[in-house]
Each structure stands twice: as C-alpha cells, then as structure tokens.
Protein backbone atom coordinates (compact mmCIF):
# COMPACT_ATOMS: atom_id res chain seq x y z
CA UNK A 1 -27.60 8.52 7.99
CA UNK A 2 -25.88 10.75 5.41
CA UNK A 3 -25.29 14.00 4.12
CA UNK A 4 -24.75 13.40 0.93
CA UNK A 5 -26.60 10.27 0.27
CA UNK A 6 -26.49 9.66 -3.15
CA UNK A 7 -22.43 9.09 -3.00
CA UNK A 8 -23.13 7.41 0.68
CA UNK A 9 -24.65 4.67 -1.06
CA UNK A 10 -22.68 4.51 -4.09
CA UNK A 11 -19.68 4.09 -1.86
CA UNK A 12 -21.33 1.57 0.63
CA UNK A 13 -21.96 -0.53 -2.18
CA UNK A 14 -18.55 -0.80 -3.13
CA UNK A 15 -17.39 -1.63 0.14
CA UNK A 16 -20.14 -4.23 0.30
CA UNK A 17 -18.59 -5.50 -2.72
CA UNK A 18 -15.02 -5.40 -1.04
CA UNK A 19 -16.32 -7.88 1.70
CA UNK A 20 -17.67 -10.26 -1.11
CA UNK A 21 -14.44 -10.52 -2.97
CA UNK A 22 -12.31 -11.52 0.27
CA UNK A 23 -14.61 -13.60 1.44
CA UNK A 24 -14.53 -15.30 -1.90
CA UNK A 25 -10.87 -14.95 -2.38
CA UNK A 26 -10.50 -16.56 1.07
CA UNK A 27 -12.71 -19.68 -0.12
CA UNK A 28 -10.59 -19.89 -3.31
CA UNK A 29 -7.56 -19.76 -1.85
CA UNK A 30 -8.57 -22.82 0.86
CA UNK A 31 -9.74 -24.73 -2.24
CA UNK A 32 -6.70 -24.43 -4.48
CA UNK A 33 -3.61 -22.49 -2.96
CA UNK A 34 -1.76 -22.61 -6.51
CA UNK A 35 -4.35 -19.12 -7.09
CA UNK A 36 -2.67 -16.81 -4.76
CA UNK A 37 0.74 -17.45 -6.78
CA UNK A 38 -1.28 -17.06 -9.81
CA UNK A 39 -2.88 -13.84 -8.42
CA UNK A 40 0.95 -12.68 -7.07
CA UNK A 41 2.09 -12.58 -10.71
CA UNK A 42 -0.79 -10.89 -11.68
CA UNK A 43 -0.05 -8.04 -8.93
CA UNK A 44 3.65 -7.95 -10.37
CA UNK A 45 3.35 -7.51 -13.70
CA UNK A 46 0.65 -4.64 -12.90
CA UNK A 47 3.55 -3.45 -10.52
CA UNK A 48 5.85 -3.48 -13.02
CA UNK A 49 4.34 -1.85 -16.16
CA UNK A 50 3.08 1.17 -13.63
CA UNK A 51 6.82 1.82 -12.41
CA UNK A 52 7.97 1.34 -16.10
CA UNK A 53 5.43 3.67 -17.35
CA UNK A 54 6.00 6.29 -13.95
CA UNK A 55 9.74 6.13 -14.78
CA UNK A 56 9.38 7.05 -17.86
CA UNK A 57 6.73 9.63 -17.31
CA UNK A 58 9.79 11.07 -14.92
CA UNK A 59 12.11 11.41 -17.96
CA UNK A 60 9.78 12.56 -19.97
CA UNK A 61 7.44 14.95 -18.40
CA UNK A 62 5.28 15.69 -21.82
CA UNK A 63 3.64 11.84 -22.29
CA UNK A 64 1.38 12.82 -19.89
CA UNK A 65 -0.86 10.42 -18.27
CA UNK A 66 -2.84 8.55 -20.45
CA UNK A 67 -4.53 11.21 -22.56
CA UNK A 68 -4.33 13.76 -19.74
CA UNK A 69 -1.01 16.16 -19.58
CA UNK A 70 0.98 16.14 -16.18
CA UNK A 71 1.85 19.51 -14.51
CA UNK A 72 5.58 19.05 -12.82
CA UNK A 73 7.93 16.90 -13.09
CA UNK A 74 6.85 13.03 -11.21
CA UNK A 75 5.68 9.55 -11.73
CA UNK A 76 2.20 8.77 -12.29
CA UNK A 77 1.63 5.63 -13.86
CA UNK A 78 -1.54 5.62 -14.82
CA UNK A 79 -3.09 7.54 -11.57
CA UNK A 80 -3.42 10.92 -11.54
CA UNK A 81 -3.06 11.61 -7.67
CA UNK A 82 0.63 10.67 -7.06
CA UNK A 83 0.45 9.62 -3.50
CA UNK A 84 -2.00 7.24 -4.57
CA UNK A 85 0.47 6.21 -7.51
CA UNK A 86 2.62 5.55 -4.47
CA UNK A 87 0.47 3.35 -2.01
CA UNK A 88 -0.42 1.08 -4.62
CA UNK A 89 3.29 0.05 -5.97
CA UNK A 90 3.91 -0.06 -2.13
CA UNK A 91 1.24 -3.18 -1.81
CA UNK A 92 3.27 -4.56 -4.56
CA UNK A 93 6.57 -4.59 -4.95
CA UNK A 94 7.52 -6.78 -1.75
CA UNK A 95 5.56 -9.37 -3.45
CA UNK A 96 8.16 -9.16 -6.07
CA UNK A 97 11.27 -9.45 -2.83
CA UNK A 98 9.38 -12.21 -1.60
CA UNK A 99 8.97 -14.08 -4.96
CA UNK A 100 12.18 -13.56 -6.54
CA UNK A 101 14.00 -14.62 -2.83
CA UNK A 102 12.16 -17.76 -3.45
CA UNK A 103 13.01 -18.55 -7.57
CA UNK A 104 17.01 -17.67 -5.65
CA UNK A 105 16.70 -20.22 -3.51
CA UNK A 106 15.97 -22.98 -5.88
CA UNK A 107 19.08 -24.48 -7.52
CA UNK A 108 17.39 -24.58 -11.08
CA UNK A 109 18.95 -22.63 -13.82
CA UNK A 110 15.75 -20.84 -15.01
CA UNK A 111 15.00 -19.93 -11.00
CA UNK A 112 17.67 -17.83 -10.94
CA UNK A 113 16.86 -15.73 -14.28
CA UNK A 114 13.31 -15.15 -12.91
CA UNK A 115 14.76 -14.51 -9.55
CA UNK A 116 17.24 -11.46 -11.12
CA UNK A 117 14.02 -10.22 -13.09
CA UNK A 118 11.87 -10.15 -10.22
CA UNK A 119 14.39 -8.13 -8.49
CA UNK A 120 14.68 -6.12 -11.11
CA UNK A 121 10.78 -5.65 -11.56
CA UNK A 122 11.10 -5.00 -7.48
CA UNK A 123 13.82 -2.29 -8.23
CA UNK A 124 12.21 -0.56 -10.73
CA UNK A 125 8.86 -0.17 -8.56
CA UNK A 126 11.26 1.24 -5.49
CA UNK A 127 12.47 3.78 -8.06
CA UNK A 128 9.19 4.54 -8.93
CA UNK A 129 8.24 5.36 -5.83
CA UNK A 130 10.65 7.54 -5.22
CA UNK A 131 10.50 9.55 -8.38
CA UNK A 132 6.39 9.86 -7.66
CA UNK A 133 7.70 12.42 -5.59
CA UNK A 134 5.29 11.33 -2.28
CA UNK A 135 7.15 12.09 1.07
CA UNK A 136 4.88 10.16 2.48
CA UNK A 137 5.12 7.04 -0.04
CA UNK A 138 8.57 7.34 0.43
CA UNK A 139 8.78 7.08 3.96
CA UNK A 140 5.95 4.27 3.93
CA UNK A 141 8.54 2.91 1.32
CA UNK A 142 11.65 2.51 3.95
CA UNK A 143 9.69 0.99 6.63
CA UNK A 144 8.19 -1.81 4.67
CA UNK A 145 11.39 -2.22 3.01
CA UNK A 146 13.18 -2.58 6.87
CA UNK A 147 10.36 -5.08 8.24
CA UNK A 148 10.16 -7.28 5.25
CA UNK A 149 14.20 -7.30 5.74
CA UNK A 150 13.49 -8.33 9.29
CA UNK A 151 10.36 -10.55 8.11
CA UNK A 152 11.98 -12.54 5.29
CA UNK A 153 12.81 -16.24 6.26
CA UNK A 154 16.89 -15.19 5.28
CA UNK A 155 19.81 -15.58 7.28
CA UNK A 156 21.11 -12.50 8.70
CA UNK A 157 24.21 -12.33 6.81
CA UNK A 158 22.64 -13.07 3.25
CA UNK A 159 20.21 -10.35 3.79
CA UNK A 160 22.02 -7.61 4.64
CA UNK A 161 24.20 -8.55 1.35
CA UNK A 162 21.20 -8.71 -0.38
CA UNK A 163 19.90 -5.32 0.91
CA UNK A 164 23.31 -3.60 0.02
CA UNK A 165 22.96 -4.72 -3.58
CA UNK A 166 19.77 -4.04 -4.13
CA UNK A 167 20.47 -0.26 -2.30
CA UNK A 168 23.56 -0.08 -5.06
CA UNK A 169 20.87 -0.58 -7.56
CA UNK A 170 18.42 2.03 -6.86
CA UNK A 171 21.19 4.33 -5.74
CA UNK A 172 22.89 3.91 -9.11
CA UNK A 173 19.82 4.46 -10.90
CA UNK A 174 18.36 6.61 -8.83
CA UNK A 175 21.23 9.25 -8.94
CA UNK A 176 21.38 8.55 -12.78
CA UNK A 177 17.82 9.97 -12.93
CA UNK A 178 18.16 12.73 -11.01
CA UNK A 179 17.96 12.00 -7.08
CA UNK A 180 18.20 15.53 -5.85
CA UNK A 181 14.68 16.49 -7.03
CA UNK A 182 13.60 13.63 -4.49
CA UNK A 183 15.98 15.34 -1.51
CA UNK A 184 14.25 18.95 -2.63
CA UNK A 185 11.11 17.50 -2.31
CA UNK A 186 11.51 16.98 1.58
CA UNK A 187 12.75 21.02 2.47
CA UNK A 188 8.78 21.23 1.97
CA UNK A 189 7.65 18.60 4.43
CA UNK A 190 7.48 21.30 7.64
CA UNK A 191 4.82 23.93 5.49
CA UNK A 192 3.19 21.09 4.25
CA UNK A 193 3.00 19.01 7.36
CA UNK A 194 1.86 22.43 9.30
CA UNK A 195 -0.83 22.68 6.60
CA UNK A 196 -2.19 19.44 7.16
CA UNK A 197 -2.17 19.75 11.07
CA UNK A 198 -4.77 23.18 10.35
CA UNK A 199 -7.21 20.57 8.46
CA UNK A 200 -6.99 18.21 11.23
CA UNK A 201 -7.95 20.63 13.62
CA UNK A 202 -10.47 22.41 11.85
CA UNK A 203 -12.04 19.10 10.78
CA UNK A 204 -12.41 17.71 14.73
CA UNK A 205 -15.70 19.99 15.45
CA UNK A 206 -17.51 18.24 12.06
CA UNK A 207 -16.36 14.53 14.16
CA UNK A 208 -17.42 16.33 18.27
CA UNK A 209 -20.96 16.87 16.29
CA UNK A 210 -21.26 14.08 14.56
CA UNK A 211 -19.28 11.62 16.80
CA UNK A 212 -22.65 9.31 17.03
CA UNK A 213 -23.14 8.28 13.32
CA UNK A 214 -20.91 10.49 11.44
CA UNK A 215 -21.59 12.44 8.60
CA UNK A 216 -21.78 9.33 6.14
CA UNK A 217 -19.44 7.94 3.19
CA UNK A 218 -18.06 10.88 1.15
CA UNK A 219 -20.04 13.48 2.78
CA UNK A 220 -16.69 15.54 3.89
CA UNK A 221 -16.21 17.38 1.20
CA UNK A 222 -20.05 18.95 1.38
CA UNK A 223 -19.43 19.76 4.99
CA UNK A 224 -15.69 20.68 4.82
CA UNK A 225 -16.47 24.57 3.42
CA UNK A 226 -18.80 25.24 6.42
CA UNK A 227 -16.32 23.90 9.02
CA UNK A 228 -13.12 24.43 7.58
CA UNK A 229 -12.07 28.38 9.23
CA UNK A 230 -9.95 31.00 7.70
CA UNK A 231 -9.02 28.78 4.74
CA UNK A 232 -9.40 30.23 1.24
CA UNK A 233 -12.81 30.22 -0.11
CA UNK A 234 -12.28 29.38 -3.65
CA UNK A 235 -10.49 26.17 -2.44
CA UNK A 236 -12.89 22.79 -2.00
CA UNK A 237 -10.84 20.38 0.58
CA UNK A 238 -12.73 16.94 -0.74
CA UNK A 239 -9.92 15.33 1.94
CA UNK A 240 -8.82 15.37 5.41
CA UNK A 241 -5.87 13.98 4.06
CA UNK A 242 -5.56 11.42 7.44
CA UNK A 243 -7.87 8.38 6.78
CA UNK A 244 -8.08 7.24 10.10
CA UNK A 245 -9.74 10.58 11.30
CA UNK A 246 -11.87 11.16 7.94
CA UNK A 247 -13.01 7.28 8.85
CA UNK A 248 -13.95 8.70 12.45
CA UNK A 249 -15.81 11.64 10.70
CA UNK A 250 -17.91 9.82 8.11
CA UNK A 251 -18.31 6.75 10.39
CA UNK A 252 -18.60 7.74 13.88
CA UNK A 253 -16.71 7.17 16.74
CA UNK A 254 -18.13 3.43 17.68
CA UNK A 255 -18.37 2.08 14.31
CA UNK A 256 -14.41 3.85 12.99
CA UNK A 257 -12.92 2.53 16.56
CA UNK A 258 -14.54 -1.42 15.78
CA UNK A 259 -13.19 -1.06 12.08
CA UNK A 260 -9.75 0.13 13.97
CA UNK A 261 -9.82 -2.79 16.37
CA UNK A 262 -10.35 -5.10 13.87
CA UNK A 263 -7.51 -4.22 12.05
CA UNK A 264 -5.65 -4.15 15.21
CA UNK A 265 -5.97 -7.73 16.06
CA UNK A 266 -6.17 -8.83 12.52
CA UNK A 267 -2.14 -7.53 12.10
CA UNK A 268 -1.33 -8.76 15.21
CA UNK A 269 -2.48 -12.07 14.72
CA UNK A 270 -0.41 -12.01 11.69
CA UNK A 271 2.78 -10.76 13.15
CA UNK A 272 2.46 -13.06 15.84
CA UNK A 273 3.01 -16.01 13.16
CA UNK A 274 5.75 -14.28 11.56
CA UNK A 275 7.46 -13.41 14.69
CA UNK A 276 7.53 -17.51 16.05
CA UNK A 277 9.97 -19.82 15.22
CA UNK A 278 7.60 -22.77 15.25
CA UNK A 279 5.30 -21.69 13.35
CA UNK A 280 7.15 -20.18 10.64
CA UNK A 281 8.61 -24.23 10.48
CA UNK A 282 5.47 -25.65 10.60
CA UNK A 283 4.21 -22.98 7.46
CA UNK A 284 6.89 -23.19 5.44
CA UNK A 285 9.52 -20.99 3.38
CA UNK A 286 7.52 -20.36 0.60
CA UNK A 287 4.61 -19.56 2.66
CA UNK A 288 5.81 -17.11 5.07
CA UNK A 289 7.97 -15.18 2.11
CA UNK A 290 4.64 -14.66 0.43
CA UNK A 291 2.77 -13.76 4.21
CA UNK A 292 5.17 -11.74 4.93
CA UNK A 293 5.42 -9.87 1.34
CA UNK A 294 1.31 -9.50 1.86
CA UNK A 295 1.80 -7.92 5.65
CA UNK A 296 4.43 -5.73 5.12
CA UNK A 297 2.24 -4.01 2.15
CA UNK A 298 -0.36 -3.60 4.27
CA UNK A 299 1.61 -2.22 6.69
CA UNK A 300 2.67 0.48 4.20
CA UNK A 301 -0.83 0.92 2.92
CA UNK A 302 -2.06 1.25 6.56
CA UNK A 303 1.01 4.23 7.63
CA UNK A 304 0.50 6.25 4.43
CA UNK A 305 -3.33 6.31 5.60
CA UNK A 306 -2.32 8.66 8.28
CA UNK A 307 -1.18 11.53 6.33
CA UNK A 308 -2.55 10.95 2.53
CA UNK A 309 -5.78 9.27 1.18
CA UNK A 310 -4.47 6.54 -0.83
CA UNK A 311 -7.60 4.16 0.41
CA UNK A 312 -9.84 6.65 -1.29
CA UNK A 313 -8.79 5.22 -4.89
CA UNK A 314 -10.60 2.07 -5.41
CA UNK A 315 -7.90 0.54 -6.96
CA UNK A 316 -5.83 0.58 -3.89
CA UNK A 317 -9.10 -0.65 -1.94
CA UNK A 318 -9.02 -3.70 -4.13
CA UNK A 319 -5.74 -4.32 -4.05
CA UNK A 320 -5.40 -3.62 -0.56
CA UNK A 321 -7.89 -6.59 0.06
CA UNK A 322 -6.22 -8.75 -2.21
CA UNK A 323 -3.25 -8.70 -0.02
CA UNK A 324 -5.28 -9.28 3.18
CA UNK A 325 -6.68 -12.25 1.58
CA UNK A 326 -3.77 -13.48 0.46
CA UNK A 327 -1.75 -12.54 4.03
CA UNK A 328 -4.33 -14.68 6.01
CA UNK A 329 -4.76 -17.82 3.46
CA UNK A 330 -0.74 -17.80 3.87
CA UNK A 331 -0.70 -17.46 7.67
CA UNK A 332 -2.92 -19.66 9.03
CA UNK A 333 -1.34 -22.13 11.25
CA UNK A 334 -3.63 -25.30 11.06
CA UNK A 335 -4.22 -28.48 9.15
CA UNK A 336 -5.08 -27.10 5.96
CA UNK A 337 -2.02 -25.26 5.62
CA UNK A 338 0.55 -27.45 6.34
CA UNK A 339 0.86 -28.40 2.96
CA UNK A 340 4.37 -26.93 1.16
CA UNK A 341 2.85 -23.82 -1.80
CA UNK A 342 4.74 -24.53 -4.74
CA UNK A 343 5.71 -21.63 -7.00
C-alpha cells in the first residue's frame, strides 16, 4: 500500500530490524545488566568525538565534513543535516550527566577524575549543540537539560550548584567561540517557523486523501510536488519537516495514532517511576540516574520530531532505540531489578 514501493520496503525492513534489536537488547539487558553500562560508554565516547569534531568544524569552517566541504559556518560532526547532528548528541549527552553524577558520588580517587571528564565530555556535546546552529536542537537542548535537573536522584541544593557550574562552563566557552552567531540564528525563527506552518498546511489534503492507509514509507517526497501549492517549482520538499504529521501521512490515521499511543503510555509509564519516591528507593541510585539519562533523551528526540526530521537519519533511529531499551531495562520495578547496577 505504497506509492513509492521500492523505498516503502526498503524502509519497512529497517524498521523491522529496529524491533529485532530492542527486543534483543531488552533480553540482553535482563540476562546481564553490566551491558547497558558497557553500551552507555559506547554512546559517550561516540558523543564525544562528534562534539569534538563539530566544535572544531565551528572554528574551522574549511575541514569540511568528512570528504564533503560545509557551506556556512556550524557543527556537523560527521552528519551532513545539522538538525540531525543535533538530535543525536541530544540522546547522548545526559548519559554523560547521569554517569559522571554517579563516578561523583563515589568517594574513590579515580571516580572523581572520570566524573570531571564525563562532565567535560557532557559540556563539550552541550556546546556542540549549540554551535550546530539548530533552533530547534537548541531548544530540545534546554528542556532535557531542566527535566533531567528535576529527574536526577540529587538534592536540591547540590544541583542547582551543579547546574550553575556547569552553565559557567558552556557560557565561558561558549562566548569564547563566538555565542552571538547562536543569538543571530534565532531573529530567523518567525520566517522560518511561518515557512514551515505553509508545508503543514499544504501537506494536510495528501493525509484527508489518504487518511485510511497513507501514502506508504518515504512516499512524501513523490507526492509532495503535486500537493504542495504556490511553492517554487524547482524546489523538491523530500520533508514535512514535523514527524508526527509526515508519520500520519505515510501511515494513516489508525496505524500513526496506535504508534502515538504507544509512545504515550510507554513515557508515562516511565515517568511515573521516576516521579515516586518508593520506587526510585526500591531501583536504586545508579539505576534511576541512568533511567532517567535514557528518558530525558528521548524526550528531546521526541520534541525536536515536531518541527525537524531528525528520526529520518537511521542513526538517530538506532540510537533512539538504544535508549528506549536501555530506559525500560532500568525502570522496571520488579524482582529482577532490584539488584544494585554497578558502574
């Protein structure tokens, strides 16, 4: 049931492969818990050498990316489509918070040098962020830093300390590097965000006549020049740039609004353990700093779908699973996850 079949099934594929590797994660994770610390330093040193390398891509506008040459001034990393660049160090670099807040609260000499240099590998992917230029990665940025704040098993006092130094940090380098192209990047956000509301509007008659079954996966951008009015023609808009209503379009209305539900109850479920008291005791430190590191990205990944098209990447797909599977082996409340995770 789509338009473009050939990409319909390429893409359903993937995703088929997408359920297979969390279900399997999932399995792995109940069977030894010590791999979703091994798998969190694997996200964080990816994390890290992508800010490193978007940083200095910033700087030093002529490396390029890759073997590819970068028009404008912004960090990359090695993903060409810098709101994508964006969502992905997003997913990441609370993992490095949540990590580093546990090395700091061990009174081992060692813990507290990988504690500063997780923080520091947490810094440099904030900075990165902002320096990819992406209002909307930046503002996905600030709420998942406030509700990991909020999340983090901390008293109040320690992190709001913790918060201003870290601010100090990326403030200080930040304004070192050149802050005010971030600030001029936001006078655009009314154009732009008037832009976007024309493709959402021209885009709803392609979901009213195909609200049944929808179009099928990655058909939009065959349809989008014979719906998309008084746009011009030598432009191809491959993106509705708002995944929850390119989901509705491709989809159809039943089978988008039971993925949406899904994810619904799945996050509340989730923020129902980190909101209570009990059983955030009954988990453990260690294992609601790394739950709550895993929710909060996908919180962010989830708010920059509405007005970019970060999950189109399959990079950020992957990774975006990883943290679900991770978030839920953390979070479950029963016997088999009483046990302390060491890390």
């Amino acid at each position: 049931l789509s338009d473009n079949g050939r990409v319909g099934l390429n893409r359903a594929f993937f995703l088929l492969g997408l359920i297979c590797y969390y279900l399997s994660l999932k399995r792995l994770f109940e069977h030894d818990r010590k791999y979703s610390v091994l798998l969190v330093y694997c996200l964080v040193a990816v994390g890290a050498f992508e800010a490193l390398y978007g940083l200095i891509q910033f700087v030093s506008p002529q490396i390029g990316i890759l073997w590819l040459s970068i028009k404008g001034r912004a960090a990359h990393g090695t993903i060409i489509y810098k709101n994508q660049y964006a969502s992905l160090l997003n997913m990441i670099w609370p993992f490095a918070i949540a990590t580093g807040a546990i090395y700091f609260t061990k009174k081992k000499k060692d813990s507290r040098l990988r504690a500063f240099l997780l923080f520091f590998a947490a810094g440099m992917m904030v900075l990165a962020v902002l320096f990819s230029l992406s209002r909307g990665g930046i503002l996905a940025m600030v709420l998942v830093a406030l509700l990991l704040v909020a999340l983090l098993p901390f008293p109040r006092t320690k992190k709001l300390f913790s918060l201003a130094l870290f601010a100090l940090f990326v403030g200080g380098y930040g304004a070192m590097m050149g802050l005010d192209t971030v600030v001029t990047r936001f006078d655009s956000l009314g154009s732009s965000g008037t832009h976007r509301m024309d493709i959402y509007l021209s885009s709803l008659p392609m979901l009213m006549d195909h609200w049944l079954t929808g179009i099928g996966i990655g058909s939009y951008k065959l349809l989008s020049p014979v719906y998309l009015k008084g746009f011009p023609p030598n432009l191809l808009y491959d993106r509705v740039h708002n995944e929850y209503l390119e989901l509705m379009i491709e989809f159809g209305i039943p089978v988008a609004a039971f993925l949406f539900a899904w994810l619904l109850v799945g996050m509340t479920k989730m923020a129902f353990v980190l909101c209570s008291p009990r059983l955030r005791d009954e988990l453990g430190f260690n294992r609601i700093a790394l739950g709550a590191a895993a929710f909060c990205g996908l919180v962010g990944f989830l708010v920059h779908g509405v007005a970019d098209f970060g999950w189109r990447l399959p990079v950020n797909l992957v990774y975006g699973v990883t943290l679900l599977a991770i978030a839920v082996s953390s979070l479950r409340p029963d016997a088999a996850s009483k046990k302390e995770l060491n890390v």
